[in-house]
Protein backbone atom coordinates (compact mmCIF):
# COMPACT_ATOMS: atom_id res chain seq x y z
CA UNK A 1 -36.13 -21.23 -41.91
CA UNK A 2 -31.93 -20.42 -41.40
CA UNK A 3 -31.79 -17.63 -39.02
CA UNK A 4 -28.64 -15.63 -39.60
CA UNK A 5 -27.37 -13.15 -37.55
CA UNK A 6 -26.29 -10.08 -38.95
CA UNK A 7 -22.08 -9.23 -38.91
CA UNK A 8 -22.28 -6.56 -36.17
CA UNK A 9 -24.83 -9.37 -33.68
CA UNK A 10 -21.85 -11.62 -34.59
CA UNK A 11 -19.13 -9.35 -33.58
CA UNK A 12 -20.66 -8.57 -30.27
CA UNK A 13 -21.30 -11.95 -29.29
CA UNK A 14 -17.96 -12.95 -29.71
CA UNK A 15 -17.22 -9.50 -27.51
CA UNK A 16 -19.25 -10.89 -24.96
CA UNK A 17 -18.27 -14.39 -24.93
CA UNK A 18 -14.30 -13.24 -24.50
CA UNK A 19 -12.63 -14.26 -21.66
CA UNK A 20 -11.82 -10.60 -20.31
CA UNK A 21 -14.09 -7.78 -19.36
CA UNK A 22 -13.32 -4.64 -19.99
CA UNK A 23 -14.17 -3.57 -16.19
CA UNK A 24 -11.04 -2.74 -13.59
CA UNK A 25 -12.41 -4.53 -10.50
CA UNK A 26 -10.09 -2.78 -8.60
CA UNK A 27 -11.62 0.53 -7.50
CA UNK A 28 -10.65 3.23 -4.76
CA UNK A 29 -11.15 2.51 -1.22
CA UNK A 30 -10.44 -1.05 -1.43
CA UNK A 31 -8.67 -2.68 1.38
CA UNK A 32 -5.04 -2.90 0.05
CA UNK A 33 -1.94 -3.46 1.77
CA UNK A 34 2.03 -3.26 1.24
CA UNK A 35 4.39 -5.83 0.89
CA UNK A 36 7.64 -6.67 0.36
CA UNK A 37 8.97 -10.06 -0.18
CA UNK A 38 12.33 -10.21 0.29
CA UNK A 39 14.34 -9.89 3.58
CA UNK A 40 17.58 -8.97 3.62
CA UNK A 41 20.31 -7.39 1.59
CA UNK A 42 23.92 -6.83 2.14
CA UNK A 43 26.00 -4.36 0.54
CA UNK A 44 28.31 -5.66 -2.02
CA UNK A 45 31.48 -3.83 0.07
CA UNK A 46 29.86 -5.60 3.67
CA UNK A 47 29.15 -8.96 2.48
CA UNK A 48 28.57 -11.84 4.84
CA UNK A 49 31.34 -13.67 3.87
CA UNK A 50 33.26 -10.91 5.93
CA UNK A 51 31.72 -12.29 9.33
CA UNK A 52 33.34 -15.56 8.26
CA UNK A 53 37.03 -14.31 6.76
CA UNK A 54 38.77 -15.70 10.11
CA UNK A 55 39.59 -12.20 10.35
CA UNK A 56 38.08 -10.03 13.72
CA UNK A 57 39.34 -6.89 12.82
CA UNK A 58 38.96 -6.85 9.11
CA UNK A 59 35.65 -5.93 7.29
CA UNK A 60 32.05 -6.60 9.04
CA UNK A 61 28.99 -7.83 7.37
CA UNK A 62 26.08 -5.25 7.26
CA UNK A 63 23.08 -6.04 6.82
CA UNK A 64 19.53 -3.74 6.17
CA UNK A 65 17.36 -5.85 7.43
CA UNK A 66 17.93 -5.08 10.97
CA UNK A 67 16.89 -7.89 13.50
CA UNK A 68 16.44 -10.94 12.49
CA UNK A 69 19.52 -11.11 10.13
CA UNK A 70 21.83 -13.56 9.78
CA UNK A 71 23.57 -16.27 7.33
CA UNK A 72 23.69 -19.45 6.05
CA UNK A 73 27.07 -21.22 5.42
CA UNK A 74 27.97 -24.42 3.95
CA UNK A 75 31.45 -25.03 5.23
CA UNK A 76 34.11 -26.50 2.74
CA UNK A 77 34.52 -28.88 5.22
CA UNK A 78 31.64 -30.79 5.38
CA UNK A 79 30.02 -33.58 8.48
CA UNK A 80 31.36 -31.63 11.23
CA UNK A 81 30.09 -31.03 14.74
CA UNK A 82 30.24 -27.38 16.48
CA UNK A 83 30.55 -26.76 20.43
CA UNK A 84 31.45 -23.28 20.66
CA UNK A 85 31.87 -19.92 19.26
CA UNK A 86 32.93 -16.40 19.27
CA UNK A 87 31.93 -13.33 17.96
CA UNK A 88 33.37 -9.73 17.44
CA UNK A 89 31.22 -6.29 17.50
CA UNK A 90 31.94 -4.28 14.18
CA UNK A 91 33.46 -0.89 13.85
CA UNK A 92 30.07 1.10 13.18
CA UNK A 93 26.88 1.80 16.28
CA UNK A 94 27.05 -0.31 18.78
CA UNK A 95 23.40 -0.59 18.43
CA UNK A 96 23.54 -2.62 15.39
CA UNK A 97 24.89 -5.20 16.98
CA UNK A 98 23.30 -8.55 17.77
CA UNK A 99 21.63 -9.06 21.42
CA UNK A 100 20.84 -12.66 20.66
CA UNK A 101 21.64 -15.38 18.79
CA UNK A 102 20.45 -18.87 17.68
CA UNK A 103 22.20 -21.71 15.30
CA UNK A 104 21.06 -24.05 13.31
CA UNK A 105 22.18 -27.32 11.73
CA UNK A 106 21.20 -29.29 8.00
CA UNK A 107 22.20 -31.61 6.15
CA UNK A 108 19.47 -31.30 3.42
CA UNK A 109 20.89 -29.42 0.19
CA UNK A 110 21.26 -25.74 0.33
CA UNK A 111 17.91 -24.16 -1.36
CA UNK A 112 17.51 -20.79 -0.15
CA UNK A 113 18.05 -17.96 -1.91
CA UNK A 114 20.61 -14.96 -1.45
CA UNK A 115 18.78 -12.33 0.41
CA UNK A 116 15.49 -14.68 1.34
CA UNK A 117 14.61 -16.03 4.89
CA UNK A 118 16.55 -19.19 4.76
CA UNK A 119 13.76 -21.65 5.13
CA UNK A 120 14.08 -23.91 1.96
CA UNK A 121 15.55 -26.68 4.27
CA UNK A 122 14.72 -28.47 7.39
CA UNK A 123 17.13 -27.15 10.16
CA UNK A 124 17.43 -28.68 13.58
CA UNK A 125 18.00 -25.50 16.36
CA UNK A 126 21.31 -26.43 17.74
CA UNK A 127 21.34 -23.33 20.06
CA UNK A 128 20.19 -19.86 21.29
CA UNK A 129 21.10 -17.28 23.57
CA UNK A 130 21.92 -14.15 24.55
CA UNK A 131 25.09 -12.11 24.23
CA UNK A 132 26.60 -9.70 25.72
CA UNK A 133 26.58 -5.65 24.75
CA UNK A 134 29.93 -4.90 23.94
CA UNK A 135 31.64 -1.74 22.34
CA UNK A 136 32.47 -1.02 18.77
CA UNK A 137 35.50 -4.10 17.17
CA UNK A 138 35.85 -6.16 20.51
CA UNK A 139 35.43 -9.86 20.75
CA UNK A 140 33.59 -12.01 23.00
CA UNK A 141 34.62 -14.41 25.33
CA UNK A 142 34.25 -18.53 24.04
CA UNK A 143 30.43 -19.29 24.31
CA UNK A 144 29.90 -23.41 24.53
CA UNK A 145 27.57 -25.06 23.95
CA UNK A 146 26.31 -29.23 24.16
CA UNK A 147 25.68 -30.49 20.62
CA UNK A 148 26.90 -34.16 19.27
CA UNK A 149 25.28 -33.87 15.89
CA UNK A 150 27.31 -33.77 12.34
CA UNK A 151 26.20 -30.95 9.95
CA UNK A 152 27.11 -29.59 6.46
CA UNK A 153 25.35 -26.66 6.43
CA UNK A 154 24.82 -24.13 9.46
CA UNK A 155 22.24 -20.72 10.35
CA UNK A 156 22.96 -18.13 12.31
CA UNK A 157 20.17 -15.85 12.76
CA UNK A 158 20.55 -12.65 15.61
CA UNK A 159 16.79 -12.24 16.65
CA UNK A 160 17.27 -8.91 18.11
CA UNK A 161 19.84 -5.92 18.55
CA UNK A 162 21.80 -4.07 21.20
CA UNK A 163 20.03 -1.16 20.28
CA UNK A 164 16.62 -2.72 20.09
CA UNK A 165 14.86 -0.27 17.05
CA UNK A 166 17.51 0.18 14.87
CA UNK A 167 17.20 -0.90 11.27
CA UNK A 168 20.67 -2.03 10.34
CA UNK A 169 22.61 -5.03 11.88
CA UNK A 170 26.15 -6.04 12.02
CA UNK A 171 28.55 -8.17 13.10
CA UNK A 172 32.66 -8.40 12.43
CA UNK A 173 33.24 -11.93 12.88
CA UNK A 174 30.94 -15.41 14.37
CA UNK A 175 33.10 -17.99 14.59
CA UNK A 176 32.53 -21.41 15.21
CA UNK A 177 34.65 -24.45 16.39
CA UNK A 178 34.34 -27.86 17.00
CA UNK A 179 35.85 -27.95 20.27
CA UNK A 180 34.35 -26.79 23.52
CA UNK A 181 36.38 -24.09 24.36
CA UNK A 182 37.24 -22.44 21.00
CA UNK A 183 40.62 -23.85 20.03
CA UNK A 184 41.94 -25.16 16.85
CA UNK A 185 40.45 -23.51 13.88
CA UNK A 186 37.39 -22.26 12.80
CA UNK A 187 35.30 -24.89 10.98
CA UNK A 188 35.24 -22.08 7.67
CA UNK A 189 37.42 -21.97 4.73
CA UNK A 190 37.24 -18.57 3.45
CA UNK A 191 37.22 -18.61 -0.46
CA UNK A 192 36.04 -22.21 -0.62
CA UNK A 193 32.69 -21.74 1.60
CA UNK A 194 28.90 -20.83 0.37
CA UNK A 195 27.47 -18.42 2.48
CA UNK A 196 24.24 -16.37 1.87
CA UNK A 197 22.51 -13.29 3.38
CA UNK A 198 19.21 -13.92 4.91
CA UNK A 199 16.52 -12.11 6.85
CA UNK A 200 13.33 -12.78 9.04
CA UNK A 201 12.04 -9.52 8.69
CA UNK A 202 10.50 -7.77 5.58
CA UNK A 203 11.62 -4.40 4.72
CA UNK A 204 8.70 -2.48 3.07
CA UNK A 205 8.21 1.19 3.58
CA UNK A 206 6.38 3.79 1.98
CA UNK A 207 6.12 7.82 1.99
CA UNK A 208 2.60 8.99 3.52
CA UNK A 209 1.54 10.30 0.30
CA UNK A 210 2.62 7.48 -2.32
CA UNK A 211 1.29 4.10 0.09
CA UNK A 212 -0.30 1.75 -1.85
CA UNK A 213 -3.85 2.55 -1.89
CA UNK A 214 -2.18 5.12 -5.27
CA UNK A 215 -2.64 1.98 -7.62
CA UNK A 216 -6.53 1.74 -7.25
CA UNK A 217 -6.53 5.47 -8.74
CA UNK A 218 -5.79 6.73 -12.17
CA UNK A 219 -2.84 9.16 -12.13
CA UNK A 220 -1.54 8.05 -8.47
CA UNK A 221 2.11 6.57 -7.66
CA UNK A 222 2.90 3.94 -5.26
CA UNK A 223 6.66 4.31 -4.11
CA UNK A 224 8.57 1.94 -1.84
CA UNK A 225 11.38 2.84 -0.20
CA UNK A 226 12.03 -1.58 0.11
CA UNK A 227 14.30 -0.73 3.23
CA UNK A 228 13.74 0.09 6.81
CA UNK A 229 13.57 3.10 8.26
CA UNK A 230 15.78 6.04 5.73
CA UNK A 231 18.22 3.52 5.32
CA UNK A 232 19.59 2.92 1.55
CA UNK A 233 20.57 -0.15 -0.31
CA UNK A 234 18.10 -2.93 -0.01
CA UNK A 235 16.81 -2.59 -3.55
CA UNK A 236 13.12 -2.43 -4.44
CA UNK A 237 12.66 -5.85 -6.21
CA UNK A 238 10.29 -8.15 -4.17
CA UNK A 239 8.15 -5.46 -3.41
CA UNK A 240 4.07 -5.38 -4.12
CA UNK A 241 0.59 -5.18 -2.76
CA UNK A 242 -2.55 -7.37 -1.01
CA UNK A 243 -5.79 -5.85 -2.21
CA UNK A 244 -9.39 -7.44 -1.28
CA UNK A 245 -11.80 -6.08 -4.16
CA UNK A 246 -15.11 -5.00 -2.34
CA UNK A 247 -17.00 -6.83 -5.28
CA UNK A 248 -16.36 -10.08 -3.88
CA UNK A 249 -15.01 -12.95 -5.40
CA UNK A 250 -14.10 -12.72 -9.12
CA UNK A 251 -12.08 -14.82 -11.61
CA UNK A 252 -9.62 -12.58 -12.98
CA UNK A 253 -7.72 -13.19 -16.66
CA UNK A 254 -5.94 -10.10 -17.54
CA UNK A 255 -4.38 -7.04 -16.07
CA UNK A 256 -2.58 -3.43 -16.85
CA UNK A 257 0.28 -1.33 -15.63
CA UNK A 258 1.59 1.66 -15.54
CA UNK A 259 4.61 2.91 -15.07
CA UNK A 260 5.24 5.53 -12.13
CA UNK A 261 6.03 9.34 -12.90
CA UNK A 262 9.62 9.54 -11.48
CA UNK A 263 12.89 8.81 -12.85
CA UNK A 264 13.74 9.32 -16.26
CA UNK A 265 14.19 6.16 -17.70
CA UNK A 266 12.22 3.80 -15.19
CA UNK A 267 15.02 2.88 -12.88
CA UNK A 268 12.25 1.72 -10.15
CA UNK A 269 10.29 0.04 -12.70
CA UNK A 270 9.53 -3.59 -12.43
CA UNK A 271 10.58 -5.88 -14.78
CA UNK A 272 8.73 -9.38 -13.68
CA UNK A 273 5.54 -9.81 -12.00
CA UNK A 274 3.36 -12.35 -10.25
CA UNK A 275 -0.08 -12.70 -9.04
CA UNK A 276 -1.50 -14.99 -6.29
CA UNK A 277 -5.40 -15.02 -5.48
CA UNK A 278 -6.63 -16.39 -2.19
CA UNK A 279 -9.89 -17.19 -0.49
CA UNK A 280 -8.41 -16.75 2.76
CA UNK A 281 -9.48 -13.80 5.41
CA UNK A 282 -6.46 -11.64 4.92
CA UNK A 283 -4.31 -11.37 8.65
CA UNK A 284 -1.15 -10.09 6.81
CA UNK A 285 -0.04 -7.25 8.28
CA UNK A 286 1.34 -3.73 6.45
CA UNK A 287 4.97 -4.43 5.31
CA UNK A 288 4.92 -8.16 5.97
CA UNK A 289 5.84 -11.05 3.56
CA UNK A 290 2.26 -11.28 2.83
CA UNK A 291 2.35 -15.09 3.43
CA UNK A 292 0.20 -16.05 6.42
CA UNK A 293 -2.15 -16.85 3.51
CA UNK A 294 -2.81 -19.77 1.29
CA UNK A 295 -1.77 -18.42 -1.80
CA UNK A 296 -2.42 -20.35 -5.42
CA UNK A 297 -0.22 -18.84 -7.99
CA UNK A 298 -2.25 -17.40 -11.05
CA UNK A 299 0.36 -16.48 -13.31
CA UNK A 300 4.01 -14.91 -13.58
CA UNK A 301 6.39 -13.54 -15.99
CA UNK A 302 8.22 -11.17 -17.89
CA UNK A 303 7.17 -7.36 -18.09
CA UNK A 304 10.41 -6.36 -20.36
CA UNK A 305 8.98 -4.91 -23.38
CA UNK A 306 5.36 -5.13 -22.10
CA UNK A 307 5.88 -2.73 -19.36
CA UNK A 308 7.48 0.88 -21.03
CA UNK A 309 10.25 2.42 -18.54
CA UNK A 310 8.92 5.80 -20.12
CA UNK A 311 7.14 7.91 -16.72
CA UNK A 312 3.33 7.63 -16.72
CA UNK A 313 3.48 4.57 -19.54
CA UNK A 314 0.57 2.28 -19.82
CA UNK A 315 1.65 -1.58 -20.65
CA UNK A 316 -0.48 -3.48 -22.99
CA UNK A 317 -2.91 -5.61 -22.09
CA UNK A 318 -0.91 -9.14 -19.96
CA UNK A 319 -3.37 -11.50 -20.30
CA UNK A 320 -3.25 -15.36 -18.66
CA UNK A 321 -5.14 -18.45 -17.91
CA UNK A 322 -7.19 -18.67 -14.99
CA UNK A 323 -10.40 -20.59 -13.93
CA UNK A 324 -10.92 -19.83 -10.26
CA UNK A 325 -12.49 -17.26 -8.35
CA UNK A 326 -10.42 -15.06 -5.40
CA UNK A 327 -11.54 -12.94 -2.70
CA UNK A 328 -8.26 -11.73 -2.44
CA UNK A 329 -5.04 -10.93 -4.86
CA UNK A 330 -1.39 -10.61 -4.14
CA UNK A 331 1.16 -8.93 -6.69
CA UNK A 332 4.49 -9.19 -6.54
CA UNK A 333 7.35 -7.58 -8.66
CA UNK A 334 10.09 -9.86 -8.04
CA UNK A 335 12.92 -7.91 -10.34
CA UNK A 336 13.08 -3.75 -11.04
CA UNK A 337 15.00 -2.01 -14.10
CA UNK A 338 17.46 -0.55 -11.53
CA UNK A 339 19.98 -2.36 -9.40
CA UNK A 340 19.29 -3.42 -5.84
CA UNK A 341 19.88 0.19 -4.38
CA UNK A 342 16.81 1.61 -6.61
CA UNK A 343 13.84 2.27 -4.72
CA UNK A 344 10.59 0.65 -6.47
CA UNK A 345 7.72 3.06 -7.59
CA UNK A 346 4.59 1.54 -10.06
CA UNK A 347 1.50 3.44 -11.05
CA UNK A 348 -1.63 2.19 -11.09
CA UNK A 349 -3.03 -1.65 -11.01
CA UNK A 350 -5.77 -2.40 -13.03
CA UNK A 351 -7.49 -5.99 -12.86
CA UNK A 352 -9.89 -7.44 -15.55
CA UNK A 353 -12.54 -9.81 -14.66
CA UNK A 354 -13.76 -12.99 -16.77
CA UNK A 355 -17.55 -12.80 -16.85
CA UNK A 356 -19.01 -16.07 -15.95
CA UNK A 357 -20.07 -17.90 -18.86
CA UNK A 358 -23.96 -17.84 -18.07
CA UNK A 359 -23.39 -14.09 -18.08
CA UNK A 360 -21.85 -13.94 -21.42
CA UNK A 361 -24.00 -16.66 -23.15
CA UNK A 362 -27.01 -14.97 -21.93
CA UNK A 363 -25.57 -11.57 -23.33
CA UNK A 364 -25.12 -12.83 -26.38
CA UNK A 365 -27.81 -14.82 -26.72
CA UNK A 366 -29.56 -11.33 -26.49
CA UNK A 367 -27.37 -9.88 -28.87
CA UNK A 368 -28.52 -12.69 -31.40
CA UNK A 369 -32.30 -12.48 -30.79
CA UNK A 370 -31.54 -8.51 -31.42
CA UNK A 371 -29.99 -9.21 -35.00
CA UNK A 372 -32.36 -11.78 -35.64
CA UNK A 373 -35.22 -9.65 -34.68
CA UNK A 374 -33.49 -6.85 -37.36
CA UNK A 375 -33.24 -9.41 -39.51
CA UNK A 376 -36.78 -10.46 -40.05
């Protein structure tokens, strides 16, 4: 006998076989977390090409990552070996101001990013120390140092600052020499050299009332201030969220957005996303890079057009390949509408989980028997 299955069994077995559910695994009171990815940003007037102009008394580079700042240069002239240095205080608090210091040396190829933590390359520490409090545009004595090693590339990162809390650094002038006591010129060539901003620490913050637990909840707002402390000006791209889903593991194919409910024409709306899933116990702390993880990217992309800038706006469904279950999920939103001074605000997160196929062939296996059961 041919068994056919009426239109509407056939229509909701495909429903059930599809690869998304229409259930948000994420739900209030799971364990979520803030992140931020990015860690440092300079001001376009206080680059850090001014701690390298040859210049002492001219310009400083400020930095809003606080401690744990520094650069990366790539002198013009390349294959040389530094002994010694000097640095000059800038004109602002004295407590911004570097405490310690450490260089490094590489000649691998410049990777790292403007802005990112400077560890694309393999550096060699050439030195460290400590330096000296000093008031506001004075410079140091000539600190030497043993080192017989060529470089083409140098970081200098200032672990911590004179004044030990505060969220800014900065610094007038670091110069470095290849002789032992500081004469001749500086091995820069202002103009010619790449230098880049970097940062070890992450700079996530959040108002008490729009943290991230807002995304598990219809009608909430996550902001992030993507600075330390009240300070302005790192920008709010880089910035998202660690949530562990108290269902358990789940292999998740789609998601949706929505837009925050501030600022008229989505200036802290992101523009790109990515989303990482993990089986790893999560020991990431709040505001961290969210990295002491084993992260496996799921997917990543554009959310121009797909993501309205209109307040409250839901984005279609974003939908992507994946086969693997995660305990855990990290989303990131790399890029914002506004520029990097814009603070970073996002509604709520929902996730969509892929049934497992048993579970949808057995669901539509009922479905069938239903319509063929109609049907005789």
């Amino acid at each position: 006998m041919k068994i056919i299955a009426p239109p509407l069994a056939l229509g909701l077995l495909a429903m059930t076989a599809s690869s998304h559910a229409a259930t948000n695994i994420l739900q209030e009171g799971d364990f979520i977390i803030a992140i931020q990815t990015r860690g440092s940003r300079a001001p376009a007037g206080e680059p850090p090409a001014s701690a390298v102009d040859n210049i002492p008394t001219t310009g400083k580079y400020l930095n809003f990552g606080g401690s744990g700042s520094g650069f990366i240069i790539q002198p013009a002239n390349a294959n040389t070996v530094v002994q010694s240095f000097t640095w000059s205080s800038a004109n602002d608090t004295p407590g911004r101001n570097p405490s310690t210091y450490e260089i490094y040396g590489t000649n691998s190829t410049i990777v790292s990013a403007n802005g990112s933590r400077g560890l694309g390359e393999s550096w060699n520490l050439i030195t460290s120390g400590a330096l000296a409090d000093m008031p506001i545009n004075t410079t140091s004595g000539v600190i030497s140092f043993a080192n017989g090693d060529a470089y083409n590339a140098y970081k200098v990162v200032f672990p911590t600052l004179q004044g030990g809390t505060s969220n800014l650094f900065q610094i007038g002038e670091f110069s470095l020499y290849e002789s032992p006591d500081g004469t001749g010129s500086t091995i820069y060539t202002p103009g010619s050299d790449t230098i880049l901003a970097i940062g070890t620490q992450a700079v996530s913050s959040y108002p008490a009332a729009e943290g991230p637990a807002n995304v598990l909840v219809e009608g909430g707002k996550y902001l992030n201030f993507a600075r330390r402390g009240t300070n302005p000006g790192i920008g709010g791209g880089g910035t998202g969220v660690i949530v562990t889903p108290d269902v358990g593991p789940t292999i998740v194919g789609s998601m949706i957005l929505t837009a925050g409910n501030d600022t008229v024409g989505g200036g802290r709306t992101p523009t790109s996303y990515a989303i990482y899933g993990t089986n790893d116990a999560i020991t990431s702390p709040e505001h961290s890079f969210g990295d002491l993880e084993n992260w496996t990217l799921i997917s990543e992309g554009s959310l121009v057009g797909i993501l309205a800038h209109a307040n409250n706006a839901e984005s279609s469904l974003i939908e992507f390949a994946n086969s693997e279950a995660y305990s855990s999920y990290k989303i990131v939103f790399p890029t914002i509408v506004g520029a990097d001074g814009s603070l970073f605000e996002l509604g709520r997160i929902q996730l969509f989980q892929i049934p497992e196929p048993g579970v949808a062939l057995l669901s539509g296996m009922a479905l069938l028997g239903l319509g063929i059961r109609r049907r005789r």
